[in-house]
PDB file of N, CA and C in Angstrom:
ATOM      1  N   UNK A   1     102.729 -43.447  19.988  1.00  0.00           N
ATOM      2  CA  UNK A   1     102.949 -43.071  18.606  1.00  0.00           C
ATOM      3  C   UNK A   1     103.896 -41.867  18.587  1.00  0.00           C
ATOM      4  N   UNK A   2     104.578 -41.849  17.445  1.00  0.00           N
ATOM      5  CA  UNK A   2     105.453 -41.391  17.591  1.00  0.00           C
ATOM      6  C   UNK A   2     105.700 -40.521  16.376  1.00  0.00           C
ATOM      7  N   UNK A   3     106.302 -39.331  16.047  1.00  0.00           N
ATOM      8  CA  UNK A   3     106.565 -38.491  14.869  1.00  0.00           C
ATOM      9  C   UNK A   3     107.311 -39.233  13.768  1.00  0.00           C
ATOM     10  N   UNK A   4     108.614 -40.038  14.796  1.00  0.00           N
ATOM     11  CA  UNK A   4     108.917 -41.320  13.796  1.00  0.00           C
ATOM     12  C   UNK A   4     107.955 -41.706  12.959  1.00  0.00           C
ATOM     13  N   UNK A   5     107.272 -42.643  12.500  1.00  0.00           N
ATOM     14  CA  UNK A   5     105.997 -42.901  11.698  1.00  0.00           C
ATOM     15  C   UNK A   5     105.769 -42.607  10.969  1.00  0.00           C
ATOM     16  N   UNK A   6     105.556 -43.264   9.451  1.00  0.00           N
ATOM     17  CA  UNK A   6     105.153 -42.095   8.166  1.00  0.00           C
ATOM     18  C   UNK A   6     103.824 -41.926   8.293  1.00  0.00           C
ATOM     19  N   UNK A   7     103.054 -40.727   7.882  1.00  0.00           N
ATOM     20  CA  UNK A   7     101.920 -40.294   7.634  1.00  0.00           C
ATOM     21  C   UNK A   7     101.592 -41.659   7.078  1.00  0.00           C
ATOM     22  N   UNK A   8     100.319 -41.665   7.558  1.00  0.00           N
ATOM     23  CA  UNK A   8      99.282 -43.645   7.480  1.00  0.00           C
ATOM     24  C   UNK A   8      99.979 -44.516   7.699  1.00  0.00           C
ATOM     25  N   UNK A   9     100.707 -45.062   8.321  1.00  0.00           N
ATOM     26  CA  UNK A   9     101.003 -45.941   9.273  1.00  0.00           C
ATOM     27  C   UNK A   9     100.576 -46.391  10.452  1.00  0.00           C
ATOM     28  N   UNK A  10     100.347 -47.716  10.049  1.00  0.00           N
ATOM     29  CA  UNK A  10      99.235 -48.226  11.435  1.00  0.00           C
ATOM     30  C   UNK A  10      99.714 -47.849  12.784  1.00  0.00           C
ATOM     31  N   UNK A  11     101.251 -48.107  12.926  1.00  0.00           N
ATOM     32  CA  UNK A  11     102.430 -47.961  14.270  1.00  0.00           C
ATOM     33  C   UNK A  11     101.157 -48.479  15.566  1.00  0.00           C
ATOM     34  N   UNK A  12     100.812 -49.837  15.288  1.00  0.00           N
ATOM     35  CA  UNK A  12     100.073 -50.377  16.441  1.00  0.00           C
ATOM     36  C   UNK A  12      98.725 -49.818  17.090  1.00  0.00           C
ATOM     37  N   UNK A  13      98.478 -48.625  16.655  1.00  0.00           N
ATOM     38  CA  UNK A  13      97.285 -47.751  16.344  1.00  0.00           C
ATOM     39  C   UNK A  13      95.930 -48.483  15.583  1.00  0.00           C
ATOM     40  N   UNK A  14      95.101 -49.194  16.633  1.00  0.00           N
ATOM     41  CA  UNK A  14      93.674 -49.782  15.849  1.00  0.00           C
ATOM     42  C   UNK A  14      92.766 -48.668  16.079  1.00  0.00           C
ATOM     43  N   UNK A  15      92.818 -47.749  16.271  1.00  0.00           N
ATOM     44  CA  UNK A  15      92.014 -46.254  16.143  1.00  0.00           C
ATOM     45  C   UNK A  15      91.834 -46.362  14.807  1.00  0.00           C
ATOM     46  N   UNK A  16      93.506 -46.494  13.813  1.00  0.00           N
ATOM     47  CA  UNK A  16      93.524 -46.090  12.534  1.00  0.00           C
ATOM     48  C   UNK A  16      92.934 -46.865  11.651  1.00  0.00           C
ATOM     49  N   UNK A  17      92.394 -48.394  12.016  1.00  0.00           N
ATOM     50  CA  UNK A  17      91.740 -48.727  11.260  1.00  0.00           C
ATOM     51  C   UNK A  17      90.590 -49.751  11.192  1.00  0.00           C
ATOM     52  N   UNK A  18      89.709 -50.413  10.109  1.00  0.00           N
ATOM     53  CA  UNK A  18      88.447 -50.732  10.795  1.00  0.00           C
ATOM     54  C   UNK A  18      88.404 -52.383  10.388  1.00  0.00           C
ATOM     55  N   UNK A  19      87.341 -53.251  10.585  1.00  0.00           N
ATOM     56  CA  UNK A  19      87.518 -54.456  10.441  1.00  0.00           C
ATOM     57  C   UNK A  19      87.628 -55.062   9.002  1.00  0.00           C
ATOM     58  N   UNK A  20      87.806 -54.245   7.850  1.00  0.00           N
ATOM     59  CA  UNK A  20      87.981 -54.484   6.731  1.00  0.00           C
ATOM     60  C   UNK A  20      88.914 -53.872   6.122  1.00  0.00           C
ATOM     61  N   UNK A  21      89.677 -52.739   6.968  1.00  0.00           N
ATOM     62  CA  UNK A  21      90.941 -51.943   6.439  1.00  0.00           C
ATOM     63  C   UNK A  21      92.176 -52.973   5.451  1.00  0.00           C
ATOM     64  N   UNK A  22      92.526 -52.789   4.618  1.00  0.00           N
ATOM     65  CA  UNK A  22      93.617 -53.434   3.909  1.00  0.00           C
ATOM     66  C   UNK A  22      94.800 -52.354   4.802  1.00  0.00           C
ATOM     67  N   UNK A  23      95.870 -53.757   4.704  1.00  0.00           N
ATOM     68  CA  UNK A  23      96.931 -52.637   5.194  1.00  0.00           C
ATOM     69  C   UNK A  23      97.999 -53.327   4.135  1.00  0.00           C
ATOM     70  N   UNK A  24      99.456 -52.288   3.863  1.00  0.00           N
ATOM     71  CA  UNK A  24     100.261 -52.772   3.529  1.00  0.00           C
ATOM     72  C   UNK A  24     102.006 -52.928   3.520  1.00  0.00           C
ATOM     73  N   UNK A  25     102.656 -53.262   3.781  1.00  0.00           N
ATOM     74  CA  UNK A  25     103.794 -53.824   4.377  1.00  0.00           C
ATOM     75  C   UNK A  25     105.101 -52.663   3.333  1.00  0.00           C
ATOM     76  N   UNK A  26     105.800 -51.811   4.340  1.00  0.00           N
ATOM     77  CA  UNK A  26     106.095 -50.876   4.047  1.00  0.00           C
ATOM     78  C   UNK A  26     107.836 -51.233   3.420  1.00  0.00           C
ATOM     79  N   UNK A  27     108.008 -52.542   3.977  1.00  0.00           N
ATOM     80  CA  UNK A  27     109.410 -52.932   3.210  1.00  0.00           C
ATOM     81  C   UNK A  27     109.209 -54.500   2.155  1.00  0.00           C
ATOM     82  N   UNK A  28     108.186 -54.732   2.143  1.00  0.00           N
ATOM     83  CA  UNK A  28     108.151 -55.184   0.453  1.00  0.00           C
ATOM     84  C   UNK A  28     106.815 -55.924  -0.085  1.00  0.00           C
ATOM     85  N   UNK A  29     106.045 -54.386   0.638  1.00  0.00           N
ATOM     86  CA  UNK A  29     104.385 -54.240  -0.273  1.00  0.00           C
ATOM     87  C   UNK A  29     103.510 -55.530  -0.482  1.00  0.00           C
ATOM     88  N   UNK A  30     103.594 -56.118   0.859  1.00  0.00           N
ATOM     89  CA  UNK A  30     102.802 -57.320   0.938  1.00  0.00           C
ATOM     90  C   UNK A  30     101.307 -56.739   1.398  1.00  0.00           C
ATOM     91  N   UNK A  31     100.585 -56.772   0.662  1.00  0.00           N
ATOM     92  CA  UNK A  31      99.073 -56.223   0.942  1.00  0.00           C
ATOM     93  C   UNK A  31      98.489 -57.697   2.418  1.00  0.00           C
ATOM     94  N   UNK A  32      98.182 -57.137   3.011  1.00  0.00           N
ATOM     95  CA  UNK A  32      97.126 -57.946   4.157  1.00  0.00           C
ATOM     96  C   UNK A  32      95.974 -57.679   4.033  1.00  0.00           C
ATOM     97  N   UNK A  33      94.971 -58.501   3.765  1.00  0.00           N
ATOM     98  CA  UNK A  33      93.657 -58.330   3.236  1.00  0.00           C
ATOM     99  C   UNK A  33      92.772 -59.100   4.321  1.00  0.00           C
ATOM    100  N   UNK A  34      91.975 -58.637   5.128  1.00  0.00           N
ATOM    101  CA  UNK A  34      90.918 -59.408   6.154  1.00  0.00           C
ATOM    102  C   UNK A  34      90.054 -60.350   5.257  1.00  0.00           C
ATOM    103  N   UNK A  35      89.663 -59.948   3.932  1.00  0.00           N
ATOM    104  CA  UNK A  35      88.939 -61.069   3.401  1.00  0.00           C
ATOM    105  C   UNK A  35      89.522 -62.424   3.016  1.00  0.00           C
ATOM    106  N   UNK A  36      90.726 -61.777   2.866  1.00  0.00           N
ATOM    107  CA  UNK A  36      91.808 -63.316   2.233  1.00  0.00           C
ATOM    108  C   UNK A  36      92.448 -63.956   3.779  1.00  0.00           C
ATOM    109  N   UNK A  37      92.462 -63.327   4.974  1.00  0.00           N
ATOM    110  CA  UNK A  37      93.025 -64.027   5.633  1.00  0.00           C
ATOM    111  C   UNK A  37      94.599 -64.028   5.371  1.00  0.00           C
ATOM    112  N   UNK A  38      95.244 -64.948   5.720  1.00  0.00           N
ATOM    113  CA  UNK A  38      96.880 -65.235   5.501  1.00  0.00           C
ATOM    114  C   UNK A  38      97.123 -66.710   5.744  1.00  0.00           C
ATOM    115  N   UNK A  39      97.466 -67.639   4.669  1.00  0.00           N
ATOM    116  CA  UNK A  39      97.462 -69.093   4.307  1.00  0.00           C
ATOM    117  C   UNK A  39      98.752 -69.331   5.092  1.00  0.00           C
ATOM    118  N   UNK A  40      99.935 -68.597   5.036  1.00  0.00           N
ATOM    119  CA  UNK A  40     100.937 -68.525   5.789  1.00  0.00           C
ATOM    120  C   UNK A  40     101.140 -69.448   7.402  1.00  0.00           C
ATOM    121  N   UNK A  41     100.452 -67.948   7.798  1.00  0.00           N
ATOM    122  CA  UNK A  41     100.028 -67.857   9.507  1.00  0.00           C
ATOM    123  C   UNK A  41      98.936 -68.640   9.816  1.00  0.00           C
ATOM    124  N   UNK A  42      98.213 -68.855   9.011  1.00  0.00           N
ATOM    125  CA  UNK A  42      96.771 -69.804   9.101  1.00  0.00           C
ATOM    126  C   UNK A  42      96.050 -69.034   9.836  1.00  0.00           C
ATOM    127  N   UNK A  43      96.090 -67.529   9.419  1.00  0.00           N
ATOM    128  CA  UNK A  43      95.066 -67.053   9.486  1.00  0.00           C
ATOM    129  C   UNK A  43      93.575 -67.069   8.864  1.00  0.00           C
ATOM    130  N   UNK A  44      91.997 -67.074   8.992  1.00  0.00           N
ATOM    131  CA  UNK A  44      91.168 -67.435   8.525  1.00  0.00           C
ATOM    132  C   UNK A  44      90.462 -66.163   8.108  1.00  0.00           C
ATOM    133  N   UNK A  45      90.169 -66.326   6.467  1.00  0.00           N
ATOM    134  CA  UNK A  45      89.678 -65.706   6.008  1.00  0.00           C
ATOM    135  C   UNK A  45      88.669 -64.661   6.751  1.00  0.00           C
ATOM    136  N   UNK A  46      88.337 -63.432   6.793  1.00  0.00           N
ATOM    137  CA  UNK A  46      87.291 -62.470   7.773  1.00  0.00           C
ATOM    138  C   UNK A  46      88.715 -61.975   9.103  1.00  0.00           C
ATOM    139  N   UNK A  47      89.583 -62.177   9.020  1.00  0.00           N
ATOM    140  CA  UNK A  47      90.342 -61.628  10.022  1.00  0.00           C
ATOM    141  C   UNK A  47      90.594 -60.495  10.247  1.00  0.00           C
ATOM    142  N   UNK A  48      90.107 -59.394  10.576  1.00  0.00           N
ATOM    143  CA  UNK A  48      91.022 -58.145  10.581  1.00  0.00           C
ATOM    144  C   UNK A  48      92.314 -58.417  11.515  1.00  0.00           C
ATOM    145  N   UNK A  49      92.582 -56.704  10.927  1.00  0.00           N
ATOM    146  CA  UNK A  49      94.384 -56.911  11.176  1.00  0.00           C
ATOM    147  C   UNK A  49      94.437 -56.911  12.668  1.00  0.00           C
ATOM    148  N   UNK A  50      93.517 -55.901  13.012  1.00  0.00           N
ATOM    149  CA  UNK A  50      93.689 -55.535  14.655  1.00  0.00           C
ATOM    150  C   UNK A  50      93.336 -57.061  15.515  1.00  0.00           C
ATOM    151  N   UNK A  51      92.543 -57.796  14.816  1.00  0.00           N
ATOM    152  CA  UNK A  51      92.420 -59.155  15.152  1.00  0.00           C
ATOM    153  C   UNK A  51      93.892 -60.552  15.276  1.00  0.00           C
ATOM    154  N   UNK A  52      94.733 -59.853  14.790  1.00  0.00           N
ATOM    155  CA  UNK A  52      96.097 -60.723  14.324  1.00  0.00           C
ATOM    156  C   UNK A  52      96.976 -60.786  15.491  1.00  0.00           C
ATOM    157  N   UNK A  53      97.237 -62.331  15.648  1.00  0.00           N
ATOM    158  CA  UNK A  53      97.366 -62.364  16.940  1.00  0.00           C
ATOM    159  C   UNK A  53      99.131 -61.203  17.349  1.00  0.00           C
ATOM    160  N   UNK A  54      99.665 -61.402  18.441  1.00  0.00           N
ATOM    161  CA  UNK A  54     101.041 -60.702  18.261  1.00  0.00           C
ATOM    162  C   UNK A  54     102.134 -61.079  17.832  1.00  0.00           C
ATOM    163  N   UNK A  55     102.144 -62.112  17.516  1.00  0.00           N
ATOM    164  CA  UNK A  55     103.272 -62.507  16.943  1.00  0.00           C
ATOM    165  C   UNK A  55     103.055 -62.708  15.714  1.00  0.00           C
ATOM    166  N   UNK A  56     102.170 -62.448  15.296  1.00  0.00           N
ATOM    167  CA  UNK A  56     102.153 -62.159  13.401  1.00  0.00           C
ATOM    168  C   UNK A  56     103.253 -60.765  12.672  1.00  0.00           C
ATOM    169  N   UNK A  57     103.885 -61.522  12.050  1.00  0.00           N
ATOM    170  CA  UNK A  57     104.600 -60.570  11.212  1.00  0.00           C
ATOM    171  C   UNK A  57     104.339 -60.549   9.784  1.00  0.00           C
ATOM    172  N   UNK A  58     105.111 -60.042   8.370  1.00  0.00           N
ATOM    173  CA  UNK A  58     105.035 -59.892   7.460  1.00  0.00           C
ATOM    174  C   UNK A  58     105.296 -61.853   6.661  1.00  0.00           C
ATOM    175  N   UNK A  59     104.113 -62.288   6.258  1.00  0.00           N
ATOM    176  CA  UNK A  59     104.499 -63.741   5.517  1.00  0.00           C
ATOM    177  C   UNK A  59     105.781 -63.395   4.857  1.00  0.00           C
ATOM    178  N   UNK A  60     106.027 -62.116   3.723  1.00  0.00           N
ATOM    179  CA  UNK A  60     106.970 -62.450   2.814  1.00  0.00           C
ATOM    180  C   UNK A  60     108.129 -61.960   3.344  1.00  0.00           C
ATOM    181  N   UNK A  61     108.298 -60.748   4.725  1.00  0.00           N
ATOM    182  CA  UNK A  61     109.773 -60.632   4.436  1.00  0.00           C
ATOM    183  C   UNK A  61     110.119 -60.333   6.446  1.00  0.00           C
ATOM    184  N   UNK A  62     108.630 -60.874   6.539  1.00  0.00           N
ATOM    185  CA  UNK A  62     108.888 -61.181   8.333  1.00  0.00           C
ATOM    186  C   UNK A  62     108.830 -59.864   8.909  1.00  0.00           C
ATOM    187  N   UNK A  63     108.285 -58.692   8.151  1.00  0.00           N
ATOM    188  CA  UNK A  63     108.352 -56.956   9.006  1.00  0.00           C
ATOM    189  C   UNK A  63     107.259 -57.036   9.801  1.00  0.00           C
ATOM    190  N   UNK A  64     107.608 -56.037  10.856  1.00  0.00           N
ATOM    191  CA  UNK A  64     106.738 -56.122  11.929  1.00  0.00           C
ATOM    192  C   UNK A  64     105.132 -55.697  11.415  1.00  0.00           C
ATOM    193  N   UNK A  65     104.025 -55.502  12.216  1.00  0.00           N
ATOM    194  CA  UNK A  65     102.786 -55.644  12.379  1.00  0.00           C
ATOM    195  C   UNK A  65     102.813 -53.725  11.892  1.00  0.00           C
ATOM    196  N   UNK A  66     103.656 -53.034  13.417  1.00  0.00           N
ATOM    197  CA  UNK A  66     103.496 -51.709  12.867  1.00  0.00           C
ATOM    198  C   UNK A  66     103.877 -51.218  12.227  1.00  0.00           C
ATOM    199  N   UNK A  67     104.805 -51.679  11.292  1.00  0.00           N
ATOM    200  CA  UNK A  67     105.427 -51.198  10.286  1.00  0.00           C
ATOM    201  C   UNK A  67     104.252 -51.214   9.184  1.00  0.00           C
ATOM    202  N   UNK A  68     103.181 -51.663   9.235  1.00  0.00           N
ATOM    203  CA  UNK A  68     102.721 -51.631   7.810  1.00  0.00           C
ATOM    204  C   UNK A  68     101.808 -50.643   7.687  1.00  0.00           C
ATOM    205  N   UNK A  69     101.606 -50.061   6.593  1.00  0.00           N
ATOM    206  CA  UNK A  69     100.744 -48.987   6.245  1.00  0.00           C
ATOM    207  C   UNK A  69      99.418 -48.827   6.012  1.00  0.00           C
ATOM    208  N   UNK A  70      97.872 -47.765   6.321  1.00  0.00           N
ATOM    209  CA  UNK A  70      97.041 -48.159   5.962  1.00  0.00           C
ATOM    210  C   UNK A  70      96.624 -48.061   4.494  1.00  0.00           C
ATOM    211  N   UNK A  71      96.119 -48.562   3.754  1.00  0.00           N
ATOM    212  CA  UNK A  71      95.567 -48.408   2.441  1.00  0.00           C
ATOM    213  C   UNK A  71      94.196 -47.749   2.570  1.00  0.00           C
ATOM    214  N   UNK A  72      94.470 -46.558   1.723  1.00  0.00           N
ATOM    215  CA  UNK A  72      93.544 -46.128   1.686  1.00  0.00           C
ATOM    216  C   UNK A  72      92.057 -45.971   0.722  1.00  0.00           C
ATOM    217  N   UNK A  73      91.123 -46.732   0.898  1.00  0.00           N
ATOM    218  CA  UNK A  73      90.048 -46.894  -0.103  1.00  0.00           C
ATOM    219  C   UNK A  73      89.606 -45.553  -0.826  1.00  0.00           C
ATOM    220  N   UNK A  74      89.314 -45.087  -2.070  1.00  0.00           N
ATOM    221  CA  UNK A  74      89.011 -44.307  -2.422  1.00  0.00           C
ATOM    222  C   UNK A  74      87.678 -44.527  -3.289  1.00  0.00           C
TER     223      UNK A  74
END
């Protein structure tokens, strides 16, 4: 990890998040949701992200895995 990185950014870091973390896609705000899965990738609903295999990228605009950001529940 790297200073590169914006503050909450996953950057491949599953420290940063947990099996229900939403994350979201930092060049065109595609939310990834473990409950919804990804119909795309044929991913199955209950997936966390850290669960996604490696060659999963962004469904809508193909950005990488660490590029996406964590969402933070409040």
């Amino acid at each position: 990890m790297t200073a590169s990185f914006f503050d909450g950014s996953y950057g491949g870091d599953n420290a940063k998040i947990g099996s229900a973390t939403r994350l979201e896609c930092k060049i065109c705000w595609h939310v990834y949701d473990p409950e919804e899965g990804d119909d795309y990738w044929q991913i199955p609903p209950g997936t966390s992200f850290a669960e996604l295999p490696p060659h999963w990228s962004c469904p809508n605009c193909d950005g990488s895995r660490k590029d996406f950001m964590v969402i933070k529940d409040d």
